[in-house]
PDB file of N, CA and C in Angstrom:
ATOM      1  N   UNK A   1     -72.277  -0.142   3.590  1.00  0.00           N
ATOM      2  CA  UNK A   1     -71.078  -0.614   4.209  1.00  0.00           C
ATOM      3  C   UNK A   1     -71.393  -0.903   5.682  1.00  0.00           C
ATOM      4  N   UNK A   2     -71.113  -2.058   6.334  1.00  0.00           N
ATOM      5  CA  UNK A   2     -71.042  -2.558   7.597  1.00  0.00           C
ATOM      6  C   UNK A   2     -69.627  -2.347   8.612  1.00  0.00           C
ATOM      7  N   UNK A   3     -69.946  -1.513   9.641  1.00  0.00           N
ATOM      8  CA  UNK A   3     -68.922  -1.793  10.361  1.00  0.00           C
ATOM      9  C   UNK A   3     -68.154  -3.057  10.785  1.00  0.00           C
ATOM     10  N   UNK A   4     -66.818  -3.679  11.105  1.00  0.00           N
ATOM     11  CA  UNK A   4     -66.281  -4.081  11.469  1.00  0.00           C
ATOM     12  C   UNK A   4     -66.581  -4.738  12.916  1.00  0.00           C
ATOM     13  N   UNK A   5     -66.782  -6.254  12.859  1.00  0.00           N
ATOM     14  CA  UNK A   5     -66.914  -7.038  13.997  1.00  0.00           C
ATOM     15  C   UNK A   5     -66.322  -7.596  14.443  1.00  0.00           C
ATOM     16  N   UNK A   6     -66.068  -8.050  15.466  1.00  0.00           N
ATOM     17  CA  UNK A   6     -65.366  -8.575  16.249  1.00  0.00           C
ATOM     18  C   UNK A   6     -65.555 -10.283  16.322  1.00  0.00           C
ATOM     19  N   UNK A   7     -64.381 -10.765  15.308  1.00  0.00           N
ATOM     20  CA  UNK A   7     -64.632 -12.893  15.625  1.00  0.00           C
ATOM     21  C   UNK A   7     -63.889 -12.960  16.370  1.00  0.00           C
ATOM     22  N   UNK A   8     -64.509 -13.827  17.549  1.00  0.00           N
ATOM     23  CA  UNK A   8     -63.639 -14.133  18.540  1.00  0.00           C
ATOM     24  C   UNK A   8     -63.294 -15.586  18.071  1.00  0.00           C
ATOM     25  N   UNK A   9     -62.192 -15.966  18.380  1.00  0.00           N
ATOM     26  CA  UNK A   9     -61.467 -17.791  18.036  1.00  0.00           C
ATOM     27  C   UNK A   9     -60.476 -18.290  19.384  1.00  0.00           C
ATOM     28  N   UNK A  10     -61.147 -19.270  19.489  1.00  0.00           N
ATOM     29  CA  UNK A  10     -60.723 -20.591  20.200  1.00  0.00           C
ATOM     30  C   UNK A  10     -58.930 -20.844  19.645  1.00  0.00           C
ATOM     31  N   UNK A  11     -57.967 -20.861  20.141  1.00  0.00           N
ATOM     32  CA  UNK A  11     -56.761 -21.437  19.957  1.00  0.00           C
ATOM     33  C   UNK A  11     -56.533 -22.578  20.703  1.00  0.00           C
ATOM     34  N   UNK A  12     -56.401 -23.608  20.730  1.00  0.00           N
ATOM     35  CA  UNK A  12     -55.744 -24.683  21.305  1.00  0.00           C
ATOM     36  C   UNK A  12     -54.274 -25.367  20.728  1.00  0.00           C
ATOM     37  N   UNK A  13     -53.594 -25.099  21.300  1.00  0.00           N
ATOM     38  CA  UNK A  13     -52.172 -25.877  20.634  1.00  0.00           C
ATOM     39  C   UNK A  13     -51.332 -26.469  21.641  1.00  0.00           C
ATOM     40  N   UNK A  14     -50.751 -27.507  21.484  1.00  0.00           N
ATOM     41  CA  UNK A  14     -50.358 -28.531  22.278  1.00  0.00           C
ATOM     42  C   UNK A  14     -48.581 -28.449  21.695  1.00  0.00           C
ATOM     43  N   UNK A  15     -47.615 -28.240  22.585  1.00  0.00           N
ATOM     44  CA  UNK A  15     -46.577 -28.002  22.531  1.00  0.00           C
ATOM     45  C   UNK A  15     -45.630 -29.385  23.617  1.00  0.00           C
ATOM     46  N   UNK A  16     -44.135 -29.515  22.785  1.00  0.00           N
ATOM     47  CA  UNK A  16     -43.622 -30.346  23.917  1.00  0.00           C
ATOM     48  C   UNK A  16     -41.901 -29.835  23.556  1.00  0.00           C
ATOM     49  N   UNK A  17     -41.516 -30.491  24.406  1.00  0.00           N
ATOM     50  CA  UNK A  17     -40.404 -29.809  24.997  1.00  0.00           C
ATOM     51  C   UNK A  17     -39.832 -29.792  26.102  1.00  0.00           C
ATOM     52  N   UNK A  18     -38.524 -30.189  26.480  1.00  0.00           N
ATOM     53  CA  UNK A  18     -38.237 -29.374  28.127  1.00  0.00           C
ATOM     54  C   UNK A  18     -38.095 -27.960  27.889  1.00  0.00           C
ATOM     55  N   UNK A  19     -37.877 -26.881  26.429  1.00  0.00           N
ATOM     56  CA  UNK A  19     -37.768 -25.159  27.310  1.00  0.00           C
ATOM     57  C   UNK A  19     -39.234 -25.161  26.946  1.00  0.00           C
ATOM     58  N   UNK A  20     -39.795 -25.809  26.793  1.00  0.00           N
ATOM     59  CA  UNK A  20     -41.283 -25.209  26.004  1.00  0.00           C
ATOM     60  C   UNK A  20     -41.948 -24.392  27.135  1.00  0.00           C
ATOM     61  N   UNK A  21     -42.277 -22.897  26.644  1.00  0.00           N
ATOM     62  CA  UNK A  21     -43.229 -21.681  27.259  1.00  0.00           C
ATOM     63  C   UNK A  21     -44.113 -21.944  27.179  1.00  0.00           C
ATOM     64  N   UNK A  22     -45.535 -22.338  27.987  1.00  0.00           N
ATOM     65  CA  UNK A  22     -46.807 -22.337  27.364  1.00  0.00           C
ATOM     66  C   UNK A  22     -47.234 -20.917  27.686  1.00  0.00           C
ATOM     67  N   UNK A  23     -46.802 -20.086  28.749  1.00  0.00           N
ATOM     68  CA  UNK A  23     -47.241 -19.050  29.068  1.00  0.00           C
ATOM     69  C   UNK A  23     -46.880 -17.754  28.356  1.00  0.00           C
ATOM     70  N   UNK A  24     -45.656 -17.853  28.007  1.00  0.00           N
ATOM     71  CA  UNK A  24     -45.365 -17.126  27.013  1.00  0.00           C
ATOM     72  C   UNK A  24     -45.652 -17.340  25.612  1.00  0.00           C
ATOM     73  N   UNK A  25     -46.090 -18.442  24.902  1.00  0.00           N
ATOM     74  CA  UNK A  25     -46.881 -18.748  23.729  1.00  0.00           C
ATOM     75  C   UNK A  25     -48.227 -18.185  23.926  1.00  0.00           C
ATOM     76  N   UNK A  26     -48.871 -18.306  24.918  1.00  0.00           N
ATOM     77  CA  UNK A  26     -49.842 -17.970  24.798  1.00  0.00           C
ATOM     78  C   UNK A  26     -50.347 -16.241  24.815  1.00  0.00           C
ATOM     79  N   UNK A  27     -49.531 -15.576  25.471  1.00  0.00           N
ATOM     80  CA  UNK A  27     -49.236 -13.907  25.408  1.00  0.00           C
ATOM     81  C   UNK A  27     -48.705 -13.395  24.019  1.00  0.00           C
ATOM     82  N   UNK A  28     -47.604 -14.398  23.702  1.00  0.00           N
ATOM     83  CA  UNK A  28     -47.084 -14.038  22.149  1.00  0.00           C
ATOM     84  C   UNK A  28     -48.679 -14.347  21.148  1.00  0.00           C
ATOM     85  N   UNK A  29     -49.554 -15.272  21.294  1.00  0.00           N
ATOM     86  CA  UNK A  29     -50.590 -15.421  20.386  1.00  0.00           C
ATOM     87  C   UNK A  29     -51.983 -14.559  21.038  1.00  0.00           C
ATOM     88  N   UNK A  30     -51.800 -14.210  22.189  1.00  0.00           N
ATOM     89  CA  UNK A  30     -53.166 -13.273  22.301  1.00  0.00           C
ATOM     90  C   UNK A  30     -52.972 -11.916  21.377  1.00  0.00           C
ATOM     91  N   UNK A  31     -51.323 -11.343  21.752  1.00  0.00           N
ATOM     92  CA  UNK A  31     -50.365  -9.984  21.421  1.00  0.00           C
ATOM     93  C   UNK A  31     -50.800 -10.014  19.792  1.00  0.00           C
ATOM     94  N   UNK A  32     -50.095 -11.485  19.139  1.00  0.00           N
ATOM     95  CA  UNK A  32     -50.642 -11.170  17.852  1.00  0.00           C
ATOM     96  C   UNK A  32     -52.328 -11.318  17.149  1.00  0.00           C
ATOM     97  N   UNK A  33     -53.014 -11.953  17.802  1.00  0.00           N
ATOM     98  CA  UNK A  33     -54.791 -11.580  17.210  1.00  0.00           C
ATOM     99  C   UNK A  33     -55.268 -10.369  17.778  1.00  0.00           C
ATOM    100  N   UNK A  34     -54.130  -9.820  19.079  1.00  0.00           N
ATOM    101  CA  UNK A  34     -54.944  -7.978  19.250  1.00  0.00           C
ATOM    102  C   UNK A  34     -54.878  -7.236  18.192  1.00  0.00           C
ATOM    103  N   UNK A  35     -53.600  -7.588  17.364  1.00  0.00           N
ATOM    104  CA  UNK A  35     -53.151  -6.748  16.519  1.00  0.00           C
ATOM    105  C   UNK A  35     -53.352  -6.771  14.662  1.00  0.00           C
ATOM    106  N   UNK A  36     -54.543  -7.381  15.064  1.00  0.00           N
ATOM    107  CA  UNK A  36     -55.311  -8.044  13.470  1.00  0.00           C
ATOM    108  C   UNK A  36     -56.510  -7.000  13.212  1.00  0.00           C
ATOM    109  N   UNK A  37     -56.160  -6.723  11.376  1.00  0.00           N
ATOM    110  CA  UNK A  37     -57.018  -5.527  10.996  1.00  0.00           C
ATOM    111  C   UNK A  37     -57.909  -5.921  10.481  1.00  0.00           C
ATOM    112  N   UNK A  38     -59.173  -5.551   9.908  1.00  0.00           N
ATOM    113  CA  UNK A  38     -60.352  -6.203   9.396  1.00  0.00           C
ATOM    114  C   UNK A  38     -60.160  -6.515   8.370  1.00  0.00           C
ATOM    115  N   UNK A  39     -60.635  -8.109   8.177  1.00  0.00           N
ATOM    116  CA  UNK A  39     -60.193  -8.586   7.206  1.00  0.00           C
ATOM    117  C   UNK A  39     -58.849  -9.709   7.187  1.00  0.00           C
ATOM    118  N   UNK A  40     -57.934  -9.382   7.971  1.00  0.00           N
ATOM    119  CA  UNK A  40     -56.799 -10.218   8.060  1.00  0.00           C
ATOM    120  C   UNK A  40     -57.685 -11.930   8.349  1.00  0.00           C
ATOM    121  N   UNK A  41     -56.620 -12.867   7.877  1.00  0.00           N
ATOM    122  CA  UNK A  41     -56.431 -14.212   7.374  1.00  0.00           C
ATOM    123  C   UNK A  41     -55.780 -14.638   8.511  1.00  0.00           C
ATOM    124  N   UNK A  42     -56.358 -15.746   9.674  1.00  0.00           N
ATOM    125  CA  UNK A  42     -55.700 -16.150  10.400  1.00  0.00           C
ATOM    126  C   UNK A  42     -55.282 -17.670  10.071  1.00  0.00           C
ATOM    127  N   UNK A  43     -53.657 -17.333   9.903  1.00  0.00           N
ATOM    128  CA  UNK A  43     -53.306 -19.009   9.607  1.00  0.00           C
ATOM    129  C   UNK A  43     -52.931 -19.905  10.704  1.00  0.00           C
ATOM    130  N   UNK A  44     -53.158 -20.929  10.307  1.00  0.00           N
ATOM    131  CA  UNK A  44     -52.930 -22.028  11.280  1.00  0.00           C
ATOM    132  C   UNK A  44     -51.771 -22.307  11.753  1.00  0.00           C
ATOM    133  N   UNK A  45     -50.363 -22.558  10.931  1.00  0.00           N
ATOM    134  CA  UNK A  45     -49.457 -22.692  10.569  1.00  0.00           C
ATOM    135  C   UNK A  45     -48.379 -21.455  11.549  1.00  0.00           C
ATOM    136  N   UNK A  46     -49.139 -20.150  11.393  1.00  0.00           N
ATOM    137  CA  UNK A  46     -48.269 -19.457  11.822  1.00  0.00           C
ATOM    138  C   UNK A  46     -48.470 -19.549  13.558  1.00  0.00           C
ATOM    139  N   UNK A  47     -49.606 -19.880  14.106  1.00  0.00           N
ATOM    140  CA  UNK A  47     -50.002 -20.062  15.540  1.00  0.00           C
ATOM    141  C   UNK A  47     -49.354 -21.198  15.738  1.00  0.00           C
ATOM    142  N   UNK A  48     -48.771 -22.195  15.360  1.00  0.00           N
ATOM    143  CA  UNK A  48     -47.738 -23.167  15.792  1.00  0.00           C
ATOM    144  C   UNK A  48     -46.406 -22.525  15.708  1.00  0.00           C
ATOM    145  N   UNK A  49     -45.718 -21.603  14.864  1.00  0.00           N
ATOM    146  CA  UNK A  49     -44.825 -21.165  15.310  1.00  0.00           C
ATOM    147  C   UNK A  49     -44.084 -20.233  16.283  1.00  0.00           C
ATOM    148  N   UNK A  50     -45.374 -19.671  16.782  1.00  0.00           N
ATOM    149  CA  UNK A  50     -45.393 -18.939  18.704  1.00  0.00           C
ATOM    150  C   UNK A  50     -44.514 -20.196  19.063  1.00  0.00           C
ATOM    151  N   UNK A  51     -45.209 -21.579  18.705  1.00  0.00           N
ATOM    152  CA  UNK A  51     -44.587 -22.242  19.996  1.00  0.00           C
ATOM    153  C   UNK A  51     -43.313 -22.628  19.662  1.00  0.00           C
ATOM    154  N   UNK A  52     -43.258 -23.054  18.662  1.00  0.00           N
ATOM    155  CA  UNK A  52     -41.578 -22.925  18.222  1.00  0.00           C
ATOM    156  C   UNK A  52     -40.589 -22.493  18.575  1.00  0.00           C
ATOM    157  N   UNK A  53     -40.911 -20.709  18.373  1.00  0.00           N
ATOM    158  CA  UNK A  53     -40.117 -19.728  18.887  1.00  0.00           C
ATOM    159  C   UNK A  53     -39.811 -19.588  20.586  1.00  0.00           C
ATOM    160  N   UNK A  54     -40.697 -20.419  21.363  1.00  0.00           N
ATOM    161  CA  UNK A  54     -41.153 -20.173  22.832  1.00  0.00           C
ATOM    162  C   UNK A  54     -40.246 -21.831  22.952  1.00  0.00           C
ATOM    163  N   UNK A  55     -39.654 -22.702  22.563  1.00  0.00           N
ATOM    164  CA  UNK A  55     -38.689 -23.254  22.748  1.00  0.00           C
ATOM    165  C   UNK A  55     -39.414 -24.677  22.411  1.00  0.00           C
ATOM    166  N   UNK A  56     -40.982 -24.881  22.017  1.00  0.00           N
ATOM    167  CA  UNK A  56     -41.363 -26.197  22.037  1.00  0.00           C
ATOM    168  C   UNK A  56     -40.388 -27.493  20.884  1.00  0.00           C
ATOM    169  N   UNK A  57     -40.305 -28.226  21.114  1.00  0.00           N
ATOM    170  CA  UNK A  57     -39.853 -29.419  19.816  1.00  0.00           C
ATOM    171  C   UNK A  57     -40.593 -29.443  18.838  1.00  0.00           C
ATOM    172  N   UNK A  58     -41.921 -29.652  19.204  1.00  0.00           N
ATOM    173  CA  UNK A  58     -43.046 -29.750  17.784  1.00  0.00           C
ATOM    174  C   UNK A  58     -44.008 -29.077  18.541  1.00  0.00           C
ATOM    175  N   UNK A  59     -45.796 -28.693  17.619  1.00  0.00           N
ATOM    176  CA  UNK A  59     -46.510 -27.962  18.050  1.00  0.00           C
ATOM    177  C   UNK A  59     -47.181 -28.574  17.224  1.00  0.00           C
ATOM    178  N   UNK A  60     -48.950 -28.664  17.635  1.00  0.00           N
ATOM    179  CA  UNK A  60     -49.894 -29.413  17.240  1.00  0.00           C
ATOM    180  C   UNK A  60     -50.856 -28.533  17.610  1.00  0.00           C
ATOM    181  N   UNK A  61     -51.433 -27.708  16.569  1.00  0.00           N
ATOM    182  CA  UNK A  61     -52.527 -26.255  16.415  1.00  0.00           C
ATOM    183  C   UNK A  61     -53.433 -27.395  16.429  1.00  0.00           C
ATOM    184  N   UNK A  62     -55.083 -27.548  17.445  1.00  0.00           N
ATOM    185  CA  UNK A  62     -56.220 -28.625  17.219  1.00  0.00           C
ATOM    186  C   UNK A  62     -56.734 -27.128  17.303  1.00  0.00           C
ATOM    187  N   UNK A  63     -57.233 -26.522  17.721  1.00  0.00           N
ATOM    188  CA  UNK A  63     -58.166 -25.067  17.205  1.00  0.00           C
ATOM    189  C   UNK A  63     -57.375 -23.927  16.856  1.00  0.00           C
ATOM    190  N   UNK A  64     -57.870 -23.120  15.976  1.00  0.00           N
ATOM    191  CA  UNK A  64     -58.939 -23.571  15.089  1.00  0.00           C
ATOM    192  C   UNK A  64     -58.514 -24.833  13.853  1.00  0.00           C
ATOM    193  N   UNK A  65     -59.442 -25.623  13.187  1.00  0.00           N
ATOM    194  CA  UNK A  65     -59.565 -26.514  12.856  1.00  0.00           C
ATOM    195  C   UNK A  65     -58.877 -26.692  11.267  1.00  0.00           C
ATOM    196  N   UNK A  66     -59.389 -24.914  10.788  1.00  0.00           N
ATOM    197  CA  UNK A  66     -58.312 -24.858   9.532  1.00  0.00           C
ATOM    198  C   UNK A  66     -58.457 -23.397   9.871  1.00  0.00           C
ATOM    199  N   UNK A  67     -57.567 -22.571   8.393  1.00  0.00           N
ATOM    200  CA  UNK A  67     -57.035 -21.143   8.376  1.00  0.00           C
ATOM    201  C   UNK A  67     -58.656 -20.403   8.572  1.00  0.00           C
ATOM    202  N   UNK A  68     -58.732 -19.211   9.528  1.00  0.00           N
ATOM    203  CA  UNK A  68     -59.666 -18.756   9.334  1.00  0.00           C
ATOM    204  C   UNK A  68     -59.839 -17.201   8.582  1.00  0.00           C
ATOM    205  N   UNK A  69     -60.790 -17.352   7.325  1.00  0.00           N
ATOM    206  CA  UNK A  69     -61.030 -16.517   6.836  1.00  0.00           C
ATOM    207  C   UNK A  69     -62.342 -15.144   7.117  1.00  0.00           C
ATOM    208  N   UNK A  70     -61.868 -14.471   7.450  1.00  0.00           N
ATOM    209  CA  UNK A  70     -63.327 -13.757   7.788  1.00  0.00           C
ATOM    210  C   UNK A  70     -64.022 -13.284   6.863  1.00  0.00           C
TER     211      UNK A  70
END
C-alpha cells in the first residue's frame, strides 16, 4: 500500500457578470480542493458552479481540461 499524494491542479475559469466575485470564487474553489479525500473525483462542472453561486451569468471552466480522476 502507497501513501497518499498530493495532485496539485491548475483551475482556470472565466466568469461574467456585473455581481460576478472572482475573488470570492476563487477562495470558495481553493476551500473546496483543501477539503478533498484520497481518491475523490474532481468535476469540472461543479468548479463552474463556485461561479454561479458568486453571482457570475455564465462560467467557462478552460482548466482543468476534463473531470480529473486520480
Amino acid at each position: 500500500m502507497l501513501p497518499p499524494t498530493i495532485l496539485l491542479q491548475d483551475v482556470s475559469i472565466y466568469g461574467t457578470g456585473p455581481d460576478y466575485n472572482p475573488v470570492q470564487t476563487a477562495a470558495d474553489i481553493a476551500a473546496y480542493l483543501n477539503g478533498f479525500i484520497p481518491g475523490q473525483t474532481l468535476y469540472r462542472s461543479q468548479l463552474g458552479n463556485f461561479a454561479i453561486v458568486n453571482g457570475a451569468a455564465d462560467a467557462i471552466v478552460t482548466t482543468p481540461a476534463a473531470n480529473v480522476i486520480p
